[in-house]
C-alpha atoms as a PDB file:
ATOM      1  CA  UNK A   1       1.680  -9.690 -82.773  1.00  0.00           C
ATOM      2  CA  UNK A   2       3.936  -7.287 -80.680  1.00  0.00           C
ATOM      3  CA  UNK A   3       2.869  -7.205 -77.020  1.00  0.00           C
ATOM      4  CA  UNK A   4       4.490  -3.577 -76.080  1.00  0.00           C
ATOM      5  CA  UNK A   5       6.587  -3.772 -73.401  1.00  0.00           C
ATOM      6  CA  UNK A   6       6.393  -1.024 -70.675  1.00  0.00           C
ATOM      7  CA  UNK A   7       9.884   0.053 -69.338  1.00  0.00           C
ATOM      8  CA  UNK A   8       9.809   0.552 -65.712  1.00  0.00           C
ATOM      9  CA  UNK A   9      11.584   3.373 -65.333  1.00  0.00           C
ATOM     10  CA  UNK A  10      15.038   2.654 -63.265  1.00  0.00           C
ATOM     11  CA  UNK A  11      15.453   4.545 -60.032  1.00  0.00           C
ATOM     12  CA  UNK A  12      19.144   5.133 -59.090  1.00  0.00           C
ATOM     13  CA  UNK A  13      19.176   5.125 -55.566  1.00  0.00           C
ATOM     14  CA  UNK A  14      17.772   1.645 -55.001  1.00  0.00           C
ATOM     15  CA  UNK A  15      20.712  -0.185 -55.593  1.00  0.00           C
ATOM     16  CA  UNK A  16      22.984   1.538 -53.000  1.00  0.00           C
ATOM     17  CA  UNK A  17      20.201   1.579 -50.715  1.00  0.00           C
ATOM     18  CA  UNK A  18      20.130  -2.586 -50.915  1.00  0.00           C
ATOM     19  CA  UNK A  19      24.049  -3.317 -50.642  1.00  0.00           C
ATOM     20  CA  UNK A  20      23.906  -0.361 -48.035  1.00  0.00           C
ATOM     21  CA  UNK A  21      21.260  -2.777 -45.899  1.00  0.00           C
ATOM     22  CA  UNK A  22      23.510  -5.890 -46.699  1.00  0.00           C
ATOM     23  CA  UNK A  23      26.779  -4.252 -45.466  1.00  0.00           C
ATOM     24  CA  UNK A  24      24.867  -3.116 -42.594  1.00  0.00           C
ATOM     25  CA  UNK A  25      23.754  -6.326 -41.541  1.00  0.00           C
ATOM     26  CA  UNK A  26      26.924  -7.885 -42.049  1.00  0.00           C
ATOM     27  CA  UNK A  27      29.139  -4.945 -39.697  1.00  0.00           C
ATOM     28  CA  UNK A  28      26.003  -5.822 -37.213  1.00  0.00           C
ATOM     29  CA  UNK A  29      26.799  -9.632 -37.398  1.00  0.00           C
ATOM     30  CA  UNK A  30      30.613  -9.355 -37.372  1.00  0.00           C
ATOM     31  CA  UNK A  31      30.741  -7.034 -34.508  1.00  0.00           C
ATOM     32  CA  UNK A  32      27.794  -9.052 -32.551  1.00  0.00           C
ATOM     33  CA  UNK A  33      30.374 -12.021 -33.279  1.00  0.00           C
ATOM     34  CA  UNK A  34      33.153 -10.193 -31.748  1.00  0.00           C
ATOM     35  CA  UNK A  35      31.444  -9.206 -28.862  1.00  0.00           C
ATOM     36  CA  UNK A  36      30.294 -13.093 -28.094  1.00  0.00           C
ATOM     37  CA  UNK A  37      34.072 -14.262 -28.571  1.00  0.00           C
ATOM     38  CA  UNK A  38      35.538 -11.415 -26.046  1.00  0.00           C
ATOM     39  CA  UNK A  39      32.347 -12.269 -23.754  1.00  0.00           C
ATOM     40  CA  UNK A  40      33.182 -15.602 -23.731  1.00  0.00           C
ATOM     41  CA  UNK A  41      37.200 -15.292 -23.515  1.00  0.00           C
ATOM     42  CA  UNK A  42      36.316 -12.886 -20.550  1.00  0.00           C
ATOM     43  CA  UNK A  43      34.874 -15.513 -18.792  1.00  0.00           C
ATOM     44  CA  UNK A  44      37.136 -18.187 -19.062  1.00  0.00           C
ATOM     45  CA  UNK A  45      39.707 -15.643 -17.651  1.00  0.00           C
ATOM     46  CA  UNK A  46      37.547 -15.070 -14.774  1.00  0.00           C
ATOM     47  CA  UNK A  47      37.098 -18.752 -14.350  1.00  0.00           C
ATOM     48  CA  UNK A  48      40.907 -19.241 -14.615  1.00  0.00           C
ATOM     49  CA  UNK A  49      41.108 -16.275 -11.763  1.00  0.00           C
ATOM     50  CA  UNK A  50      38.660 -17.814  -9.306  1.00  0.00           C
ATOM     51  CA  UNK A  51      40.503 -20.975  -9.840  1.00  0.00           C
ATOM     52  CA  UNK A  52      43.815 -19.033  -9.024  1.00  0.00           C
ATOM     53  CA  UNK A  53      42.242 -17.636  -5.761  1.00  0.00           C
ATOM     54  CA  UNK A  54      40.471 -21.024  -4.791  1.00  0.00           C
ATOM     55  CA  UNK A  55      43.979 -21.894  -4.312  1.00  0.00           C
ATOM     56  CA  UNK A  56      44.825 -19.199  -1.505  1.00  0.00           C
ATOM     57  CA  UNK A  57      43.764 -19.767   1.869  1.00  0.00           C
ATOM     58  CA  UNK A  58      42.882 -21.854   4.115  1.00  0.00           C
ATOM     59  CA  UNK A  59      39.395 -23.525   4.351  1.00  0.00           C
ATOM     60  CA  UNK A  60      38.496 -21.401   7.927  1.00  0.00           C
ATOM     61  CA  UNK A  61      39.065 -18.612   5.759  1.00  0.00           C
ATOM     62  CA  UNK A  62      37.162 -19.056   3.164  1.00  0.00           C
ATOM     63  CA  UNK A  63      34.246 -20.328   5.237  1.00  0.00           C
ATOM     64  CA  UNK A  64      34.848 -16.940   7.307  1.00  0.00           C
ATOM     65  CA  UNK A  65      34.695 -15.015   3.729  1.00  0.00           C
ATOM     66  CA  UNK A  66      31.866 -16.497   3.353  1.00  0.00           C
ATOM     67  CA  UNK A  67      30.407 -15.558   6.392  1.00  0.00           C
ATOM     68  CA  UNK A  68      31.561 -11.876   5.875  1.00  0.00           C
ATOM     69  CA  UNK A  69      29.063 -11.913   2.589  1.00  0.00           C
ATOM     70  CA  UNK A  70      26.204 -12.713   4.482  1.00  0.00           C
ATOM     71  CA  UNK A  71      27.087 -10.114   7.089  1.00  0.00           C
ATOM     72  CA  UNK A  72      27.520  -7.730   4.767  1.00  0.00           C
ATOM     73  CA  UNK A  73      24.487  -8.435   2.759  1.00  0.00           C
ATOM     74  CA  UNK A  74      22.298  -8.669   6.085  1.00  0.00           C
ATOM     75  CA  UNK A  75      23.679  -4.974   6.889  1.00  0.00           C
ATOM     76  CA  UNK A  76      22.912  -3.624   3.482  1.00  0.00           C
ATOM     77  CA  UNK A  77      19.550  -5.023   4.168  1.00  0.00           C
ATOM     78  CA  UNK A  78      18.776  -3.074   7.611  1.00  0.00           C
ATOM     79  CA  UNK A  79      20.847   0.174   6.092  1.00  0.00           C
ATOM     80  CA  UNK A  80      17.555  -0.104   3.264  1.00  0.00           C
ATOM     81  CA  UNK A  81      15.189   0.001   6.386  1.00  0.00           C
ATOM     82  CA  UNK A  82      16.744   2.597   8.681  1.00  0.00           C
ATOM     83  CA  UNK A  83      16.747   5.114   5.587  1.00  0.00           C
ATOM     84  CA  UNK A  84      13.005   4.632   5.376  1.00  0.00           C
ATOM     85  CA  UNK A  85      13.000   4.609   9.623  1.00  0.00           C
ATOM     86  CA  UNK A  86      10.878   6.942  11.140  1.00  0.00           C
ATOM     87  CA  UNK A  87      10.956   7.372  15.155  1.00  0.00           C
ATOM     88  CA  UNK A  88       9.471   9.718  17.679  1.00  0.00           C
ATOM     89  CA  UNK A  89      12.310   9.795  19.800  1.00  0.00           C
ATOM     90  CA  UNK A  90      12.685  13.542  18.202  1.00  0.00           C
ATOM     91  CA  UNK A  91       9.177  14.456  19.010  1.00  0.00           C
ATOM     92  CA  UNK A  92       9.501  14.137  22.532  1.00  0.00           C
ATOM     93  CA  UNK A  93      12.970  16.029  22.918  1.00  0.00           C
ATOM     94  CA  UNK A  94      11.123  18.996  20.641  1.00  0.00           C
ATOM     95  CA  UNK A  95       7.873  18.721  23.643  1.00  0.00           C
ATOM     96  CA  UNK A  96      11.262  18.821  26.600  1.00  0.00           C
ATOM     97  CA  UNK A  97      12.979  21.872  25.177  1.00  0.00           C
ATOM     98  CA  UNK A  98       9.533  24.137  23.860  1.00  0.00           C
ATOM     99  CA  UNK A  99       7.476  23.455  27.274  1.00  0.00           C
ATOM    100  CA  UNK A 100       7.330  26.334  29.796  1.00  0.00           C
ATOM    101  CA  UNK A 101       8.511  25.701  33.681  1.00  0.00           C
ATOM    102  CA  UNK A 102       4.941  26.878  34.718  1.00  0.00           C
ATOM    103  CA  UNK A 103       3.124  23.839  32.432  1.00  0.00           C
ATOM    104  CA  UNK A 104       2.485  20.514  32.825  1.00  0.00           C
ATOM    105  CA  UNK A 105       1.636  17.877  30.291  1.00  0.00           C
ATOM    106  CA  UNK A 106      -0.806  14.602  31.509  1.00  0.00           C
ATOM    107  CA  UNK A 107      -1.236  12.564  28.454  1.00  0.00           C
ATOM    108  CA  UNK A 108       1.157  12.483  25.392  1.00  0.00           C
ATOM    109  CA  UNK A 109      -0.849  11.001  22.321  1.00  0.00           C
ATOM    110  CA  UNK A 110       1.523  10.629  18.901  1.00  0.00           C
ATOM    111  CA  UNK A 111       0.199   9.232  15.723  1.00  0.00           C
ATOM    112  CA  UNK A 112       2.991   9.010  13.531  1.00  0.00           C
ATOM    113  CA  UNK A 113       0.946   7.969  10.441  1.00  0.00           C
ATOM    114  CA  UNK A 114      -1.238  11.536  10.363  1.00  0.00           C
ATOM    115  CA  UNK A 115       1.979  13.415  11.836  1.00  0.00           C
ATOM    116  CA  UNK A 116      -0.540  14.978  14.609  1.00  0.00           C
ATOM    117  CA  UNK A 117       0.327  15.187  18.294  1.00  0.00           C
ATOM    118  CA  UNK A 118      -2.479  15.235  21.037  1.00  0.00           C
ATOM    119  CA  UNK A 119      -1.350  16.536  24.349  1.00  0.00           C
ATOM    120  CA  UNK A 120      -3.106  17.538  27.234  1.00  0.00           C
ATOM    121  CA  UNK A 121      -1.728  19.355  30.375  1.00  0.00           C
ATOM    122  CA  UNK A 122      -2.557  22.566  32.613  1.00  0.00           C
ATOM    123  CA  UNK A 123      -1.108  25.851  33.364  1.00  0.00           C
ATOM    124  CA  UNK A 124      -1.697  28.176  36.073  1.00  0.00           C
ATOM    125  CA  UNK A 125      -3.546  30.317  33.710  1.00  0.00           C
ATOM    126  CA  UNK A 126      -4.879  31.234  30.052  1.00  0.00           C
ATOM    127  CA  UNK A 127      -1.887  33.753  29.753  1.00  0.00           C
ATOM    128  CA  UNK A 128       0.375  30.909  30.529  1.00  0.00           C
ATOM    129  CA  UNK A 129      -1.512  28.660  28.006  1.00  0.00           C
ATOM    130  CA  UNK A 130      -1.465  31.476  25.810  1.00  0.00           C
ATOM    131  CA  UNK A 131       2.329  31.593  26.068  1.00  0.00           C
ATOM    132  CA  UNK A 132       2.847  27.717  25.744  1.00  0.00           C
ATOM    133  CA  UNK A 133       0.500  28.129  22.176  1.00  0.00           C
ATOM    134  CA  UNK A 134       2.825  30.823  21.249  1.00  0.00           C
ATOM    135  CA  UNK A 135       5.954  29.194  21.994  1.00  0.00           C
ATOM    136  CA  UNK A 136       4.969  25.742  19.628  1.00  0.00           C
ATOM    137  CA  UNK A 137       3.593  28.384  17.014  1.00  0.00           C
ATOM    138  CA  UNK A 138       7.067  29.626  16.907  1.00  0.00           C
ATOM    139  CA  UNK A 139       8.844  26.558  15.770  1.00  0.00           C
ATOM    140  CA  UNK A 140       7.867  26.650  12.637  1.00  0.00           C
ATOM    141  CA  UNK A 141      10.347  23.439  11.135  1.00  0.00           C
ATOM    142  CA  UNK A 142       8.852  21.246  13.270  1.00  0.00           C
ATOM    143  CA  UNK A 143       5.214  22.210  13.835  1.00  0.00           C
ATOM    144  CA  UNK A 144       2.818  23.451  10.969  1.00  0.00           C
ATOM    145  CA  UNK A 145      -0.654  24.142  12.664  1.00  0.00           C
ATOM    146  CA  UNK A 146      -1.950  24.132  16.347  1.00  0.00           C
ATOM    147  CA  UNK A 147      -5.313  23.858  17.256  1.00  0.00           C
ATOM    148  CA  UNK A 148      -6.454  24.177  20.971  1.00  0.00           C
ATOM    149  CA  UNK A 149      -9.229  21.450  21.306  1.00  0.00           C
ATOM    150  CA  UNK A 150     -10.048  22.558  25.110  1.00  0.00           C
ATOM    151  CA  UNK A 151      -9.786  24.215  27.688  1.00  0.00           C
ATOM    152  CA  UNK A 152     -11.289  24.592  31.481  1.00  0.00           C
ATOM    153  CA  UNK A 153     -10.521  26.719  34.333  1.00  0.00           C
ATOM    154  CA  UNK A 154     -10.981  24.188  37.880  1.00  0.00           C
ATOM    155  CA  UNK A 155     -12.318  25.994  40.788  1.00  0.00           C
ATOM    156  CA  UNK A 156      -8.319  26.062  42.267  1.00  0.00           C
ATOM    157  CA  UNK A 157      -7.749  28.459  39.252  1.00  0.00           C
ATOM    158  CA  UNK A 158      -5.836  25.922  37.416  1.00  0.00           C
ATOM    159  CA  UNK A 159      -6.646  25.630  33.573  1.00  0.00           C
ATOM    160  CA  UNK A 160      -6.525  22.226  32.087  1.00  0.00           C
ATOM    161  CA  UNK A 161      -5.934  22.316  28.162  1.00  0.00           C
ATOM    162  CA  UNK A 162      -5.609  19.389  25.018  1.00  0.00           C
ATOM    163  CA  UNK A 163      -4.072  20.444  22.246  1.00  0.00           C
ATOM    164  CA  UNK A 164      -3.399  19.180  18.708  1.00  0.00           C
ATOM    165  CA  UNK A 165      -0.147  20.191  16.797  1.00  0.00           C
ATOM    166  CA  UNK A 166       0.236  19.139  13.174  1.00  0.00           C
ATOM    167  CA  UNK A 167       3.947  18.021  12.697  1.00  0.00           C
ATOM    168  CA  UNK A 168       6.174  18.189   9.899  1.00  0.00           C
ATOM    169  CA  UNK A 169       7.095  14.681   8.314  1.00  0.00           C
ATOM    170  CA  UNK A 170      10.991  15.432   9.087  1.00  0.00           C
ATOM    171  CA  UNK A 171      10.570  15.691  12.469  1.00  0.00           C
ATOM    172  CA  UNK A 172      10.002  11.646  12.241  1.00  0.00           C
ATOM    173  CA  UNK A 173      12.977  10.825  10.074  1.00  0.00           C
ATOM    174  CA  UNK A 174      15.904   8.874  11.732  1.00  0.00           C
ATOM    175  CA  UNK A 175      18.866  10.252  10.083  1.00  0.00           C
ATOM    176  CA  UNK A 176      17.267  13.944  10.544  1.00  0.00           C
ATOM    177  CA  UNK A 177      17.217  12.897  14.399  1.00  0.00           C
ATOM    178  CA  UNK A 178      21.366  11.703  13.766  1.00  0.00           C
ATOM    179  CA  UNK A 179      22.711  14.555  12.313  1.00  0.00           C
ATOM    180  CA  UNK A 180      20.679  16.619  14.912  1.00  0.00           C
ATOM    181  CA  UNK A 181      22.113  14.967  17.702  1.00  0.00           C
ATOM    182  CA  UNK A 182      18.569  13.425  19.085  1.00  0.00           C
ATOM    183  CA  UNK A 183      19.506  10.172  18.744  1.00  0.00           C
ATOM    184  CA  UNK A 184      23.221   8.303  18.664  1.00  0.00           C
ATOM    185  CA  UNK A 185      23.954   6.605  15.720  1.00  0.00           C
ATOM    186  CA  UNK A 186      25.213   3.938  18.094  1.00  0.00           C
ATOM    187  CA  UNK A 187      21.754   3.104  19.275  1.00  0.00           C
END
């Protein structure tokens, strides 16, 4: 009895496609073995270098060197935190230069976090109040809403106000205050 053999048919492409893989896996090894022997010659040339420079100098110098890498590591440190630095040393030189002659401010109140400034005052009248409104409304890169929260006329005819102005975030930022000239880099 014959068992009939089936004949698989033979597909031409898989035999490239399997020494393909192998050759490809073999590049990837050889180069991944080149890489580790240039890695590792690299590093016994840098080892031979800071042997070479261990050699220079005197031991007051390197301890200063040493010194100099903490320095500069501290001042990389603080340069992270004065880029994030927000002051409100800006605030009050924008309150100096935008206040009229004829009005006075009492109480200063600055939250930083909301960006809001509550400040109270009088004027010799509305008009005058009216004006002082006007003149924040006009500054429109640092303020972005005023809202008057009160106001009273005394018996003198003096007229005591609060307001609230909503401040732009950049009028906070440190290096915005620099380059405007609010603040000395120095300080």
């Amino acid at each position: 009895m014959d068992i009939p053999q089936v004949k698989i048919p033979e597909r031409k492409w898989v035999t490239p496609v399997f020494y393909g893989a192998w050759v490809l896996l073999a590049a990837a090894i050889f180069c991944w073995g080149i890489f580790t022997v240039k890695a590792q010659v690299q590093v016994r040339h840098n080892n031979q270098l800071d042997l070479l420079l261990a050699g220079y100098g005197t031991s007051q110098q390197k301890a200063d060197e040493q010194k100099l890498i903490a320095y500069k590591q501290e001042i990389d440190a603080f340069s992270a935190l004065i880029d994030g630095h927000k002051i409100s040393l800006p605030v009050f030189d924008f309150i100096e230069k935008n206040t009229l002659s004829n009005v006075w401010f009492s109480s200063v109140a600055l939250s930083e976090i909301k960006g809001e400034l509550y400040i109270s005052g009088q004027a010799n009248s509305l008009a005058t109040v009216s004006q002082q409104i006007n003149q924040f409304e006009q500054q429109t890169q640092s303020v972005s809403a005023i809202s008057l929260l009160n106001s009273q006329t005394t018996q003198q005819g003096v007229v005591k106000f609060s307001l609230q102005l909503s401040l732009n975030p950049a009028i906070f930022d440190y290096s915005s205050a620099v380059a405007a000239g609010s603040v000395h880099a120095s300080q």
